[in-house]
C-alpha atoms as a PDB file:
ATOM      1  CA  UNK A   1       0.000   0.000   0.000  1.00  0.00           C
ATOM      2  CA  UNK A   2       2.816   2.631   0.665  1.00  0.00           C
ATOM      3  CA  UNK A   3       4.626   1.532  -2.819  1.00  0.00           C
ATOM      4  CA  UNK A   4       0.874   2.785  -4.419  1.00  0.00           C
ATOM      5  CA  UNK A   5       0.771   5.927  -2.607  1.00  0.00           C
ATOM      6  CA  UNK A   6       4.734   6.622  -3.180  1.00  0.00           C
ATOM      7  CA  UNK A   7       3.620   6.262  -6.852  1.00  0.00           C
ATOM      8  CA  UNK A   8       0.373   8.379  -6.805  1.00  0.00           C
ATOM      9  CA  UNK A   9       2.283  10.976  -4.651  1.00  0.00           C
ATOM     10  CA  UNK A  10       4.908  11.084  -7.466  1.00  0.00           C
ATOM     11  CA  UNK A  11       2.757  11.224 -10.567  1.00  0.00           C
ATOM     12  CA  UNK A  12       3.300  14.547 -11.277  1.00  0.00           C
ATOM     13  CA  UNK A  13       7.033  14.457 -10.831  1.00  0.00           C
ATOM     14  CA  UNK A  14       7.106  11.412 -13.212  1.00  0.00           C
ATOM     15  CA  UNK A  15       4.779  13.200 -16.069  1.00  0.00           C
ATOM     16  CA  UNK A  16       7.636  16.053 -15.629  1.00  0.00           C
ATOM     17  CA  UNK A  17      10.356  13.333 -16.819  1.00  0.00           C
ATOM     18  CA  UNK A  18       7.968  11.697 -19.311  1.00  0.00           C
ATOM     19  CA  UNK A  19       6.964  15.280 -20.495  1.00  0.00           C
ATOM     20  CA  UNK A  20      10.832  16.262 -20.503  1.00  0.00           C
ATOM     21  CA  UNK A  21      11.706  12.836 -22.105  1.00  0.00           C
ATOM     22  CA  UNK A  22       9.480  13.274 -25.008  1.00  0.00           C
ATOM     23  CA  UNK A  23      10.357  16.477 -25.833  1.00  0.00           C
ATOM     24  CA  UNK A  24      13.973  16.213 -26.184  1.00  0.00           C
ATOM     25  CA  UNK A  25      13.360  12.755 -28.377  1.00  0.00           C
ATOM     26  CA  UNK A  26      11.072  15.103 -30.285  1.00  0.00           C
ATOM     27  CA  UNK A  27      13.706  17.922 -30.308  1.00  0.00           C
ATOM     28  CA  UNK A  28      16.786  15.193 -31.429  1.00  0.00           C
ATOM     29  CA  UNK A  29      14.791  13.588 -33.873  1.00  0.00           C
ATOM     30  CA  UNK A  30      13.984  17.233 -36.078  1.00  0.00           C
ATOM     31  CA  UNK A  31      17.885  17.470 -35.577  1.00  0.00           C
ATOM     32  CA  UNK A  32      18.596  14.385 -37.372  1.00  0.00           C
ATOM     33  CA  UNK A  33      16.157  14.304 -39.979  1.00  0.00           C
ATOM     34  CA  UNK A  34      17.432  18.092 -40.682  1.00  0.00           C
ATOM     35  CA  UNK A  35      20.760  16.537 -40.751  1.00  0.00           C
ATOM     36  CA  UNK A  36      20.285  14.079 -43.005  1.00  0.00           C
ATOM     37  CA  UNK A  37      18.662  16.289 -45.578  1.00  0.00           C
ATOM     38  CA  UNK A  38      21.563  18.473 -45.454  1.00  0.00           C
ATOM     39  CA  UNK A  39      24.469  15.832 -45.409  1.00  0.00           C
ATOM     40  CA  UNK A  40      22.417  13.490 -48.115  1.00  0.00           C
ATOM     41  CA  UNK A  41      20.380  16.004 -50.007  1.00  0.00           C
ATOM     42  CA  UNK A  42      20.885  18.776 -53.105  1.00  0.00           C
ATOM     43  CA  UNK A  43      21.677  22.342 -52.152  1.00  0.00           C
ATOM     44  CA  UNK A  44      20.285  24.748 -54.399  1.00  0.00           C
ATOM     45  CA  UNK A  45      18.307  28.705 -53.963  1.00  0.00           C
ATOM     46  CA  UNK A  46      14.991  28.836 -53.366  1.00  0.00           C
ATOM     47  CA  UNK A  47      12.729  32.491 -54.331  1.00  0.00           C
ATOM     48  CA  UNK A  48      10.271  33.485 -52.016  1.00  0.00           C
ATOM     49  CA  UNK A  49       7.131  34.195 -54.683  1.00  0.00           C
ATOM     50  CA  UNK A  50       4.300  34.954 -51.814  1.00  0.00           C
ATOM     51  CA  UNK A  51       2.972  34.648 -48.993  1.00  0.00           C
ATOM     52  CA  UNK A  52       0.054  32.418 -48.031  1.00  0.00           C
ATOM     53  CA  UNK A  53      -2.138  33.834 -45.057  1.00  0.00           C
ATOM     54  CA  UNK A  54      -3.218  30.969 -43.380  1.00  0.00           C
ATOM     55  CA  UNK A  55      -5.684  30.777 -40.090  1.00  0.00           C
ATOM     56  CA  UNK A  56      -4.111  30.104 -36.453  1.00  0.00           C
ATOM     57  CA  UNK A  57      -5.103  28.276 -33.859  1.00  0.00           C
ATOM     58  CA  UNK A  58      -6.856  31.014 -31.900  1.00  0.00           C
ATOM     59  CA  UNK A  59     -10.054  32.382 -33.696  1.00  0.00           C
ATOM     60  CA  UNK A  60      -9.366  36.070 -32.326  1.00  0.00           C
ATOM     61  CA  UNK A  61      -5.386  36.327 -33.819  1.00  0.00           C
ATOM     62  CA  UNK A  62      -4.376  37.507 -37.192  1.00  0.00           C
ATOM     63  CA  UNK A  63      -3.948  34.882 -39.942  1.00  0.00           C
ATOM     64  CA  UNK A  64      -0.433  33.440 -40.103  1.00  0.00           C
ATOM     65  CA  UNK A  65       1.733  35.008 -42.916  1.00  0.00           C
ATOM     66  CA  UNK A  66       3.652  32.168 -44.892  1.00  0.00           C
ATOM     67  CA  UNK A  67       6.327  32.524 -47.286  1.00  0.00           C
ATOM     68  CA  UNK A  68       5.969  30.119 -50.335  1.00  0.00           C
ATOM     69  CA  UNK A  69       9.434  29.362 -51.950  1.00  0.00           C
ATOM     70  CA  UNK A  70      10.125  27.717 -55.769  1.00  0.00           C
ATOM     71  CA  UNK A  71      13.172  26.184 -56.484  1.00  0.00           C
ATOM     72  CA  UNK A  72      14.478  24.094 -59.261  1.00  0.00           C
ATOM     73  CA  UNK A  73      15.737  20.553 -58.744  1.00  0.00           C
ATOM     74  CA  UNK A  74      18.224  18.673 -61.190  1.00  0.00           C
ATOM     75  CA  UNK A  75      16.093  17.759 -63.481  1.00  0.00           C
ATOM     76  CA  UNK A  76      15.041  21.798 -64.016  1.00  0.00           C
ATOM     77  CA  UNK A  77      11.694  20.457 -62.731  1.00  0.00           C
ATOM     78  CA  UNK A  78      10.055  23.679 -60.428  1.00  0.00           C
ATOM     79  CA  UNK A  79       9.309  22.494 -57.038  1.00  0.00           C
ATOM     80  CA  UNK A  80       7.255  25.014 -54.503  1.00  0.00           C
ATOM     81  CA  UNK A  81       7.395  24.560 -50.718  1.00  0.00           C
ATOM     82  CA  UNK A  82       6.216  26.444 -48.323  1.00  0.00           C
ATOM     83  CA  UNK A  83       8.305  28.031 -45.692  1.00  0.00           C
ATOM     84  CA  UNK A  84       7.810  28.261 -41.625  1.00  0.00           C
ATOM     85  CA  UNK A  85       5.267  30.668 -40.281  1.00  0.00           C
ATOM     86  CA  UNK A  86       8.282  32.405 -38.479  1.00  0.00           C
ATOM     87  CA  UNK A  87      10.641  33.082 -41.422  1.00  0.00           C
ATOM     88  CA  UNK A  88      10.956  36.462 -41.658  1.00  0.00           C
ATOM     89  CA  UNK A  89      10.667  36.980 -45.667  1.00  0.00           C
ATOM     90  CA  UNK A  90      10.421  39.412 -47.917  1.00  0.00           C
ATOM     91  CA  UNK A  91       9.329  39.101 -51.375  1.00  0.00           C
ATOM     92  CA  UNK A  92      11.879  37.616 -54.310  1.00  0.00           C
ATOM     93  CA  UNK A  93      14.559  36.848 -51.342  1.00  0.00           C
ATOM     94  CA  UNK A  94      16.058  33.948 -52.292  1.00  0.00           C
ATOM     95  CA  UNK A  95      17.856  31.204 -49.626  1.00  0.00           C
ATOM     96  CA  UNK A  96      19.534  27.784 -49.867  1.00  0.00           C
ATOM     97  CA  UNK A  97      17.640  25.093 -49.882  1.00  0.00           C
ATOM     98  CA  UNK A  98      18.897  21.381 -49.331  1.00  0.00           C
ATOM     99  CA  UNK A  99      16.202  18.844 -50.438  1.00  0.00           C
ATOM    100  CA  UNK A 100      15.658  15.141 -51.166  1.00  0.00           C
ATOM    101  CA  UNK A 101      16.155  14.205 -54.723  1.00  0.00           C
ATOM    102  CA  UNK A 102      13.100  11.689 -54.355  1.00  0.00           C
ATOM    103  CA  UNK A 103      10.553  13.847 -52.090  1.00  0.00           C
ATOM    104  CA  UNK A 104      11.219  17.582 -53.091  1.00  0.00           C
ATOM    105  CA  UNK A 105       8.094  18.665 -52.129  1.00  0.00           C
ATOM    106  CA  UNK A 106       7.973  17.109 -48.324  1.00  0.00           C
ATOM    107  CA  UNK A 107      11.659  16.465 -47.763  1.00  0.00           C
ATOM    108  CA  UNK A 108      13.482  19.796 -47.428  1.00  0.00           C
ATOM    109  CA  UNK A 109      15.127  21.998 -45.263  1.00  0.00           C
ATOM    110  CA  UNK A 110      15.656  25.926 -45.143  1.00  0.00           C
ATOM    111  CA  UNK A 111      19.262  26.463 -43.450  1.00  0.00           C
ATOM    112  CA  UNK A 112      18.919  30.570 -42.986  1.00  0.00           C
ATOM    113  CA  UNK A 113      14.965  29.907 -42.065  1.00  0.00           C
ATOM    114  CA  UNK A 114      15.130  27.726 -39.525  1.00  0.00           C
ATOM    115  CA  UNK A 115      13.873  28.677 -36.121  1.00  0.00           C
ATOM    116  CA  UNK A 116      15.756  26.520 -34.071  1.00  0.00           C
ATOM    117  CA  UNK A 117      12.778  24.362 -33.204  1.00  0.00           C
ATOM    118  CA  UNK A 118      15.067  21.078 -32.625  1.00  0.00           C
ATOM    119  CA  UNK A 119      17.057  23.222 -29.709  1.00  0.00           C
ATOM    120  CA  UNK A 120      14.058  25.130 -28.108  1.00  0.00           C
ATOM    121  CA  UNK A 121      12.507  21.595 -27.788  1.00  0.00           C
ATOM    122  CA  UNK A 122      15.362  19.955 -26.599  1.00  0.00           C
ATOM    123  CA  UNK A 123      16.476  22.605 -24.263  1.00  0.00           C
ATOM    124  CA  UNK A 124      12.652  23.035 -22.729  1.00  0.00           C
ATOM    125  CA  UNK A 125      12.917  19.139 -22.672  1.00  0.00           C
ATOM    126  CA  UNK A 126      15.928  19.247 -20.627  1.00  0.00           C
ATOM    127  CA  UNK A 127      13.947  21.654 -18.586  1.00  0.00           C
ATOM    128  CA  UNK A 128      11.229  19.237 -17.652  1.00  0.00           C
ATOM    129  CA  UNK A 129      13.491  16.504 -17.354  1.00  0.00           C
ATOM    130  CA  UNK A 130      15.570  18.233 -14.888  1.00  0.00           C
ATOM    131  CA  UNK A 131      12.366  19.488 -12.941  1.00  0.00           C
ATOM    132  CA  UNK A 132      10.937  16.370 -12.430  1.00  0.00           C
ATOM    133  CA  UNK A 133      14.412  14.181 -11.815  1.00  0.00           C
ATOM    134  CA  UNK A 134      14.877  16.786  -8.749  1.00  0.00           C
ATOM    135  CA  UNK A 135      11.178  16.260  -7.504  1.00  0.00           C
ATOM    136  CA  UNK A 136      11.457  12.523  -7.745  1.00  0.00           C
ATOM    137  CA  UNK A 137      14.271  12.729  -5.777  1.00  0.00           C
ATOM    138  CA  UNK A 138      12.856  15.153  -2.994  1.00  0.00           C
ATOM    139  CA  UNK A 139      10.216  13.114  -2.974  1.00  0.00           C
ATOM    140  CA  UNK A 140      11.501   9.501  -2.553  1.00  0.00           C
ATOM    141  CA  UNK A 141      14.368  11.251  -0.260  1.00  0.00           C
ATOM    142  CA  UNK A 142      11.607  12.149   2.082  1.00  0.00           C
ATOM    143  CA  UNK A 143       9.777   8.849   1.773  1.00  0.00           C
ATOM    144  CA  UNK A 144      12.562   6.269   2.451  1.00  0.00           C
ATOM    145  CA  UNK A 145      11.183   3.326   3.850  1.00  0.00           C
ATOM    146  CA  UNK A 146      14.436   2.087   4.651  1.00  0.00           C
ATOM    147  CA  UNK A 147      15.313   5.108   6.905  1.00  0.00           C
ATOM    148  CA  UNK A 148      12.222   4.097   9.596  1.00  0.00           C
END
């Protein structure tokens, strides 16, 4: 009966870690894929041609302004793509662009657009995961059946 309430009393502290834990696998796994576009796919410039205005999540914000970009691939086949909702663009900028020969269209990665999303989740994950190590620790510290 004390093992259950240890674990009920620590349910929070262990949806920290899990929380934590999930984002940093999230956070690594953008990294790689990233990664592996750039190391294994085609670098070429991509032209910003517009801007798509796109609803957010909240009904009472401002539509989301996204830059679309076109690019030609090897075969001098145009490919557009749209950017992040967070690139700062301006009209008939152009950028690098490393892509997947097989998947231009889904498979791609903007270099001077990126956000940083891979470390923001990883760091934030590192957060939680710290968080909820420490209050795991507090916690079973103070409940040590062994001590009584």
């Amino acid at each position: 009966m004390e093992i259950i309430s240890l674990i009920w009393e620590s349910l929070w502290d262990l949806l920290l870690v899990v929380i934590g834990l999930t984002l940093m696998v999230v956070g690594i796994r953008v990294f790689i894929k990233q990664r592996r576009i750039q190391k294994n796919g085609i670098k070429t410039m991509a032209t910003v041609i517009g801007f798509s205005n796109e609803k957010s999540l909240a009904e009472d914000e401002a539509p989301l302004k996204i830059p679309l970009f076109i690019f030609y691939d090897s075969s001098n086949n145009q490919i557009s793509i749209k950017g992040k909702s967070n690139s700062i663009c301006t009209m008939y900028e152009t950028t690098p662009v490393y892509y997947n020969p097989e998947k231009p269209e889904t498979e791609y990665y903007l270099p001077n657009k990126d956000f940083m999303v891979k470390h923001l989740f990883f760091f934030v994950g590192l957060f939680f995961l710290s968080l909820g190590v420490y209050y795991l620790r507090k916690h079973n510290m103070e409940y040590n059946p062994f001590l009584k």
